[in-house]
PDB file of N, CA and C in Angstrom:
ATOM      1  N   UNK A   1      86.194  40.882 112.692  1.00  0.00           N
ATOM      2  CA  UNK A   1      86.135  40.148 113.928  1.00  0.00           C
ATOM      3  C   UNK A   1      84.804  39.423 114.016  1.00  0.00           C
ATOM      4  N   UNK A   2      84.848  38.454 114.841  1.00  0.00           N
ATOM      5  CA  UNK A   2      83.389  37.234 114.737  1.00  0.00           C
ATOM      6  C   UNK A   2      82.701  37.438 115.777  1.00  0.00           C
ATOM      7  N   UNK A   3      81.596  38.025 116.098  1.00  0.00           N
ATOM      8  CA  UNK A   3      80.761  37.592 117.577  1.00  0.00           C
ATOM      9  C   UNK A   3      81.285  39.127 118.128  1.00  0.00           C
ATOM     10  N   UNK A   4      80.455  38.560 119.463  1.00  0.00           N
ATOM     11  CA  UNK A   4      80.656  39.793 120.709  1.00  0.00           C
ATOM     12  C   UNK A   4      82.121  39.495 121.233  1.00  0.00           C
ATOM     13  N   UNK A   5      82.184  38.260 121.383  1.00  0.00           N
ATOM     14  CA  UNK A   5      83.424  37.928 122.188  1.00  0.00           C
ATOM     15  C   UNK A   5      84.918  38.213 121.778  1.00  0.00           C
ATOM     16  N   UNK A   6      84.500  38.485 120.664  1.00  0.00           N
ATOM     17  CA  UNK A   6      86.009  38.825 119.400  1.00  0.00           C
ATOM     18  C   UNK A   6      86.357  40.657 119.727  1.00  0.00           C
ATOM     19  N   UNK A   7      84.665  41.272 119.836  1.00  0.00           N
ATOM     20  CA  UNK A   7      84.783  42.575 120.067  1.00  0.00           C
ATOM     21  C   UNK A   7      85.420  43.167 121.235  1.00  0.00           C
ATOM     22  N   UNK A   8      84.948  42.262 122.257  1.00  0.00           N
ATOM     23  CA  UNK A   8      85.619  42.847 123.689  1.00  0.00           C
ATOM     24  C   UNK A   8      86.548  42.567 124.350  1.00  0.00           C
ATOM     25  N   UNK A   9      87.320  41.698 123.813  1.00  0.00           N
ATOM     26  CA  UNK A   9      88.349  40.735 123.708  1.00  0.00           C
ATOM     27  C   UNK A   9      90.205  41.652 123.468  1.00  0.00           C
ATOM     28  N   UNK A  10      89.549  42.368 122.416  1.00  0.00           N
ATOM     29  CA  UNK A  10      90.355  43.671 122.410  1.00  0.00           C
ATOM     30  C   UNK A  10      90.072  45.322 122.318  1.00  0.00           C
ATOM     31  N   UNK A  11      90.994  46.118 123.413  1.00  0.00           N
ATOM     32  CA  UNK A  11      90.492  47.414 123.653  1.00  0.00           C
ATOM     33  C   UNK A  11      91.203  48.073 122.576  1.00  0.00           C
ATOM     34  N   UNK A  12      90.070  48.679 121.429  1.00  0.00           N
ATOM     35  CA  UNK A  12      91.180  49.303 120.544  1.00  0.00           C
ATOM     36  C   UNK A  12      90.911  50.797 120.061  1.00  0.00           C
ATOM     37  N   UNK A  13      91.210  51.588 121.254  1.00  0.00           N
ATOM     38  CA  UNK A  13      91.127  52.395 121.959  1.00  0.00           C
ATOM     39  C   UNK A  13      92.617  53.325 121.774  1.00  0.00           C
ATOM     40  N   UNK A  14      92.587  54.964 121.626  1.00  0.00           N
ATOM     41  CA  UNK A  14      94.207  55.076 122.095  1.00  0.00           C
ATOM     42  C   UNK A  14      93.585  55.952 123.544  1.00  0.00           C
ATOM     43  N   UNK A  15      95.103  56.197 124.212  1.00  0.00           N
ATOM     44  CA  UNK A  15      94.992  56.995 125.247  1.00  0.00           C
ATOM     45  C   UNK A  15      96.184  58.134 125.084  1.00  0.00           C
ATOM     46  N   UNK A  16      95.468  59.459 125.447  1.00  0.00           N
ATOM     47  CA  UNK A  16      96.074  60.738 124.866  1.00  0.00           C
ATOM     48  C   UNK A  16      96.506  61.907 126.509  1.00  0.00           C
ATOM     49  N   UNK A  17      97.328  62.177 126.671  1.00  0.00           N
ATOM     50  CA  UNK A  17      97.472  63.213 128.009  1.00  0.00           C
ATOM     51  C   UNK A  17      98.052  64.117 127.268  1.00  0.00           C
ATOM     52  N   UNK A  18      97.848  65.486 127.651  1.00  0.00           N
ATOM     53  CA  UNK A  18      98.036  66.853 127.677  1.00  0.00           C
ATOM     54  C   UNK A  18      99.495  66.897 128.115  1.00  0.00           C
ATOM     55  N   UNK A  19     100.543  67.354 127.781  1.00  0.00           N
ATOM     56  CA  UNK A  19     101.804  67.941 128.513  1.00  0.00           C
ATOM     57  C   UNK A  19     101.655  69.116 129.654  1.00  0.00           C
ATOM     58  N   UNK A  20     100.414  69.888 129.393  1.00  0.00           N
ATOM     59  CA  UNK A  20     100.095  71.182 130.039  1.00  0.00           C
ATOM     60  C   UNK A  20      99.536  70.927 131.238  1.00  0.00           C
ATOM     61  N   UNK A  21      98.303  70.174 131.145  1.00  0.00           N
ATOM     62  CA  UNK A  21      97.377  70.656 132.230  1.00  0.00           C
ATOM     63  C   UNK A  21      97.318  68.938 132.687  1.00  0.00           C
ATOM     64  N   UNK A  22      97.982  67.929 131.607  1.00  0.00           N
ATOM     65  CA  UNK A  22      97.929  66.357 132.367  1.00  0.00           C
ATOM     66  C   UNK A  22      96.449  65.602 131.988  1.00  0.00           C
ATOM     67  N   UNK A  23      95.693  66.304 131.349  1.00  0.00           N
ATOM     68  CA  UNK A  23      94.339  65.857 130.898  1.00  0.00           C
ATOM     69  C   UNK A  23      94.146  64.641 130.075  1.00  0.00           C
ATOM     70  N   UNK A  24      93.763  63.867 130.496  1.00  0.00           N
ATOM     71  CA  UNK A  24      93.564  62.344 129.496  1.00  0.00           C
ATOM     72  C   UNK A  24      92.512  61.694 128.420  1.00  0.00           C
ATOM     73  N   UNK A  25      92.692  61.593 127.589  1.00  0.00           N
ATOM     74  CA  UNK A  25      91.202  61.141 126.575  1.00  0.00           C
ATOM     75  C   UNK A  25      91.608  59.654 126.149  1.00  0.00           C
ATOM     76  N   UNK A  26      90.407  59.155 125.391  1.00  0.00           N
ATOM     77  CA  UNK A  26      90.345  57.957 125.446  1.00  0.00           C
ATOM     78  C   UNK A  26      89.796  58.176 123.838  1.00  0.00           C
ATOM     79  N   UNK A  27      90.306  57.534 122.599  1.00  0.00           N
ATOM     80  CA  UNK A  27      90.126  57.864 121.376  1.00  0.00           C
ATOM     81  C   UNK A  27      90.065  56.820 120.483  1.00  0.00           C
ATOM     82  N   UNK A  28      89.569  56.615 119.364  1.00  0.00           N
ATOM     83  CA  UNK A  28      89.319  55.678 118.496  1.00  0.00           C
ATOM     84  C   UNK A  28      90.675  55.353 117.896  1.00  0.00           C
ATOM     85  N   UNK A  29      90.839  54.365 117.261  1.00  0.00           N
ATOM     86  CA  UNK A  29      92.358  53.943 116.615  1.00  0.00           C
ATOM     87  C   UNK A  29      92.610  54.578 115.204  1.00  0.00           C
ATOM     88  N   UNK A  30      91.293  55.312 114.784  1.00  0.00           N
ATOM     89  CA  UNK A  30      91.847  56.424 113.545  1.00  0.00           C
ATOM     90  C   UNK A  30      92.068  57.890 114.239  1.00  0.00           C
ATOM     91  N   UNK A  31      92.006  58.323 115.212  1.00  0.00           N
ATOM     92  CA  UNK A  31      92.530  59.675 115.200  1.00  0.00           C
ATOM     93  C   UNK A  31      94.024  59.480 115.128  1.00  0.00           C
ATOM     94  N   UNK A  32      94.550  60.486 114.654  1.00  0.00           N
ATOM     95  CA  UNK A  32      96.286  60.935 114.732  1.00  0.00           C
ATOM     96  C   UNK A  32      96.463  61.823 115.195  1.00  0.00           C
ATOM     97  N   UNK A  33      96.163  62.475 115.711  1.00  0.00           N
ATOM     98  CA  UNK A  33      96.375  63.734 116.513  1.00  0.00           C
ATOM     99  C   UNK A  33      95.051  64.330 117.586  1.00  0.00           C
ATOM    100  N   UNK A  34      95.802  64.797 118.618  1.00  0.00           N
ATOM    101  CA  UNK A  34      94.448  65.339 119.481  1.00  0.00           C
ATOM    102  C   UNK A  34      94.678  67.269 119.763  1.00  0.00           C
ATOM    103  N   UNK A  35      93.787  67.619 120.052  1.00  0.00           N
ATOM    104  CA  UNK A  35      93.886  69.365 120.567  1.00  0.00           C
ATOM    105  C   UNK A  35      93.339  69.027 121.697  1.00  0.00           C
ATOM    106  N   UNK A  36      93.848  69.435 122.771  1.00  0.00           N
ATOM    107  CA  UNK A  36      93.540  69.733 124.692  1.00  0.00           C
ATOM    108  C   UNK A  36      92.734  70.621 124.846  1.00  0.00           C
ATOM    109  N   UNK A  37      91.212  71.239 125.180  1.00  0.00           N
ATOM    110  CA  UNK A  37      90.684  72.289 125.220  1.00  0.00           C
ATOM    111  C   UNK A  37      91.155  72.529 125.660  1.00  0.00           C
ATOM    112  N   UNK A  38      92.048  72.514 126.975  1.00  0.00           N
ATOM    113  CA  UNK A  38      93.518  74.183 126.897  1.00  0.00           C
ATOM    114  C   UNK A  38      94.022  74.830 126.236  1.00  0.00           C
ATOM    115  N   UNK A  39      94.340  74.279 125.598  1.00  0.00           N
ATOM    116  CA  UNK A  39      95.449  74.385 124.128  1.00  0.00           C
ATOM    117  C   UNK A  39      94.306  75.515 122.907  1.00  0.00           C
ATOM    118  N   UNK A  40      93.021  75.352 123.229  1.00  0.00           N
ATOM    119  CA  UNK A  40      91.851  76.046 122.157  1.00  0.00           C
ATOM    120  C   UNK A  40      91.997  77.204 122.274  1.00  0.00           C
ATOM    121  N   UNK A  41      92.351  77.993 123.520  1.00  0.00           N
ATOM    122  CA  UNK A  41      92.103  79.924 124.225  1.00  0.00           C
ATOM    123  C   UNK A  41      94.021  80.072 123.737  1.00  0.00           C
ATOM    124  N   UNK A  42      94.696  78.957 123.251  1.00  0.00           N
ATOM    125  CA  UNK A  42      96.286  79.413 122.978  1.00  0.00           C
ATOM    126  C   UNK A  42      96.262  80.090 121.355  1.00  0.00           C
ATOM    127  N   UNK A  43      97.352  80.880 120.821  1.00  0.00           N
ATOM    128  CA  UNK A  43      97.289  81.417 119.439  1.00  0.00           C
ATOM    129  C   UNK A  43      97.349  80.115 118.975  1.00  0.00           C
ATOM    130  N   UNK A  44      96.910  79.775 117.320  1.00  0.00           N
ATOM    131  CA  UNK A  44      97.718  78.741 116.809  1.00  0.00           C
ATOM    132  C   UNK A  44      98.887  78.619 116.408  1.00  0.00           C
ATOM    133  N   UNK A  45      99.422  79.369 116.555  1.00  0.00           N
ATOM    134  CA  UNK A  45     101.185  78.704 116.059  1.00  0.00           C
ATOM    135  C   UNK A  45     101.852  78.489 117.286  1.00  0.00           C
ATOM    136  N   UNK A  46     101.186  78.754 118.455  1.00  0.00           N
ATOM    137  CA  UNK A  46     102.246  78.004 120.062  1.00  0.00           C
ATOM    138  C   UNK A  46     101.222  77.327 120.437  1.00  0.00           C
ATOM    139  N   UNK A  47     100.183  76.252 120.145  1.00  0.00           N
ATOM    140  CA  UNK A  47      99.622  75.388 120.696  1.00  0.00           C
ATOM    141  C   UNK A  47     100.455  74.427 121.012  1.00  0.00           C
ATOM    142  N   UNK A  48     100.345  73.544 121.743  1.00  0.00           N
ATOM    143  CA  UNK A  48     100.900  72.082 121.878  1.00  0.00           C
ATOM    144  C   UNK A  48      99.771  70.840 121.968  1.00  0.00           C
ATOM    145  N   UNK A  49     100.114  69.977 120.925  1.00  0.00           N
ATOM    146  CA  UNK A  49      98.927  68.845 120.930  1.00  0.00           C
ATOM    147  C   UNK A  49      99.565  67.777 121.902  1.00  0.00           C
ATOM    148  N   UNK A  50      98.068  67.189 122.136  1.00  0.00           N
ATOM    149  CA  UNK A  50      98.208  65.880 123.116  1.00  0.00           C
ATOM    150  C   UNK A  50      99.323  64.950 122.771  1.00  0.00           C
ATOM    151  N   UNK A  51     100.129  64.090 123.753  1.00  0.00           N
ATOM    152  CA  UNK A  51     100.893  62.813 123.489  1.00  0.00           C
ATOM    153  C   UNK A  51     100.054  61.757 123.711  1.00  0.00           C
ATOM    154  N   UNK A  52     100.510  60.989 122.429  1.00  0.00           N
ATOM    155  CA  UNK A  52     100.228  59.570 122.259  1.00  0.00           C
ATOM    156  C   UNK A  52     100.718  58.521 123.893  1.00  0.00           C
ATOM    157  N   UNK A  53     100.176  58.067 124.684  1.00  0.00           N
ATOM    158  CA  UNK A  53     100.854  57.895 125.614  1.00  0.00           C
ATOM    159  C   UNK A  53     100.212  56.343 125.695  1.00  0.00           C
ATOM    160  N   UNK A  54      99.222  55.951 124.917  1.00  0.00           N
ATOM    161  CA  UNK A  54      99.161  54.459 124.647  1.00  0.00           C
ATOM    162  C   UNK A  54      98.229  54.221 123.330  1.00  0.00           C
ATOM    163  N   UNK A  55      98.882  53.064 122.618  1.00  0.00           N
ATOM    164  CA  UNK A  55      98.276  52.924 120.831  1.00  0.00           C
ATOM    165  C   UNK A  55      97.577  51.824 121.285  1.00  0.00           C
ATOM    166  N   UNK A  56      96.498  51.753 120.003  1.00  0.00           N
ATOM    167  CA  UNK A  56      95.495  50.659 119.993  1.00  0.00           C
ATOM    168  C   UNK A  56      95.858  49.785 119.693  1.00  0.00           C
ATOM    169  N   UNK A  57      95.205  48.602 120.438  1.00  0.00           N
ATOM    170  CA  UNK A  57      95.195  47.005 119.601  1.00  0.00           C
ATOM    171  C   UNK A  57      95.881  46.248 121.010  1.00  0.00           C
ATOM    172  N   UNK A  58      95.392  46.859 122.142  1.00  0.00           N
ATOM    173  CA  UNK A  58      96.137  45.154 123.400  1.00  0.00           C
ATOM    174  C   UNK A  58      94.975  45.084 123.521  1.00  0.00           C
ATOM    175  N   UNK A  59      95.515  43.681 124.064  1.00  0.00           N
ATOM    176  CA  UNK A  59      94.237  42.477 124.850  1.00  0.00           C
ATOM    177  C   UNK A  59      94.342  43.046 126.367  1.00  0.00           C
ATOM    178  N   UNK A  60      92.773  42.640 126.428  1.00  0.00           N
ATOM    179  CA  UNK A  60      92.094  43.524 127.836  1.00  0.00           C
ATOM    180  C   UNK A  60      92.206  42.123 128.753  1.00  0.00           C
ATOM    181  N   UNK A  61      92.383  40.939 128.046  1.00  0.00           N
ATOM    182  CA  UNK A  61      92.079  39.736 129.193  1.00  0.00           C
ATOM    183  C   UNK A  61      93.979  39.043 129.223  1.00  0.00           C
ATOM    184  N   UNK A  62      94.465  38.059 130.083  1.00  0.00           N
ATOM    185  CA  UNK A  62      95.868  37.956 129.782  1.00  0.00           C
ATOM    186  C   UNK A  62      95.983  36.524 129.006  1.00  0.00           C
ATOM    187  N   UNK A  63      97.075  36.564 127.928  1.00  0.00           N
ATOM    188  CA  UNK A  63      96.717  35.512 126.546  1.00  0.00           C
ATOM    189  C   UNK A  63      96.821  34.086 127.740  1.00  0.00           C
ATOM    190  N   UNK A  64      96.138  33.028 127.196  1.00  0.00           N
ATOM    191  CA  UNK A  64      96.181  31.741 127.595  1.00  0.00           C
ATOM    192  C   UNK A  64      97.171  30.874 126.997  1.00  0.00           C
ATOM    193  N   UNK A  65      97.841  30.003 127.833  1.00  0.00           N
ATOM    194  CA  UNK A  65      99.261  29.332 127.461  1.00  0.00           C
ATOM    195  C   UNK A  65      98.753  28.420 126.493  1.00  0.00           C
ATOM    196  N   UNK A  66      99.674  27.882 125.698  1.00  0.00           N
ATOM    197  CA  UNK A  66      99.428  27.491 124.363  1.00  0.00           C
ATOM    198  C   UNK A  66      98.924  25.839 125.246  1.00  0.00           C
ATOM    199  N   UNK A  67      97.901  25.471 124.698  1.00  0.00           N
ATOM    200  CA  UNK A  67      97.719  23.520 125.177  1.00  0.00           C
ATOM    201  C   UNK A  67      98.539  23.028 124.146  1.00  0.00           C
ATOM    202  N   UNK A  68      98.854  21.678 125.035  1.00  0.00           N
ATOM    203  CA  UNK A  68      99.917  20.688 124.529  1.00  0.00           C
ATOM    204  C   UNK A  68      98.867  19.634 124.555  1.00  0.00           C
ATOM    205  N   UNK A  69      98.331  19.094 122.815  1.00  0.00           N
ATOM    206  CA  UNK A  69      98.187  18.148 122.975  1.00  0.00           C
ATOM    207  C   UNK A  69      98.926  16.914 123.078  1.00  0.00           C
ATOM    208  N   UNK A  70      98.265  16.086 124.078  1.00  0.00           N
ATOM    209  CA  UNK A  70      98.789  14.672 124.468  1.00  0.00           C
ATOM    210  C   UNK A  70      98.227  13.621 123.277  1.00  0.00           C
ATOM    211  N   UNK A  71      99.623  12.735 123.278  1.00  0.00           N
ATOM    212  CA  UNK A  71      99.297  11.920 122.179  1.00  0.00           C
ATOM    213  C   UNK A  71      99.458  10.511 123.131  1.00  0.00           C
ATOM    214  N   UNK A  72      97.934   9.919 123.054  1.00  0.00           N
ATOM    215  CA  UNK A  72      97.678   8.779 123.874  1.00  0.00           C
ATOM    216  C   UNK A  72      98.652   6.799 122.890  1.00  0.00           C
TER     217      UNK A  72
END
């Protein structure tokens, strides 16, 4: 990406909630999986991991309509 403006342009970010307790995180676009510190005091074989409840890569601003150039 080019510049600052390329960086903030898109949030690429995921967002993760808990099924249990409803808890939300905000995560880089390489994690694949999350653990809920709820879920940490559970045995491991009945934990339940976070849902994916939004993936990275939208635009934070809304896209601009395509210009029509005019041919004089």
């Amino acid at each position: 990406m080019r510049g600052p403006y390329e960086r903030l342009k898109y949030d690429l970010r995921r967002v993760w909630e808990c099924p249990v307790c409803h808890h939300r995180e905000r995560t880089g676009g390489d994690v694949t999986y999350r653990l809920c510190p709820c879920q940490r005091k559970v045995e491991p074989t009945e934990r339940i991991c976070m849902k994916l409840i939004q993936d990275a890569g939208r635009r934070i601003e809304p896209a601009r309509p395509d210009r029509q150039d005019r041919q004089d």
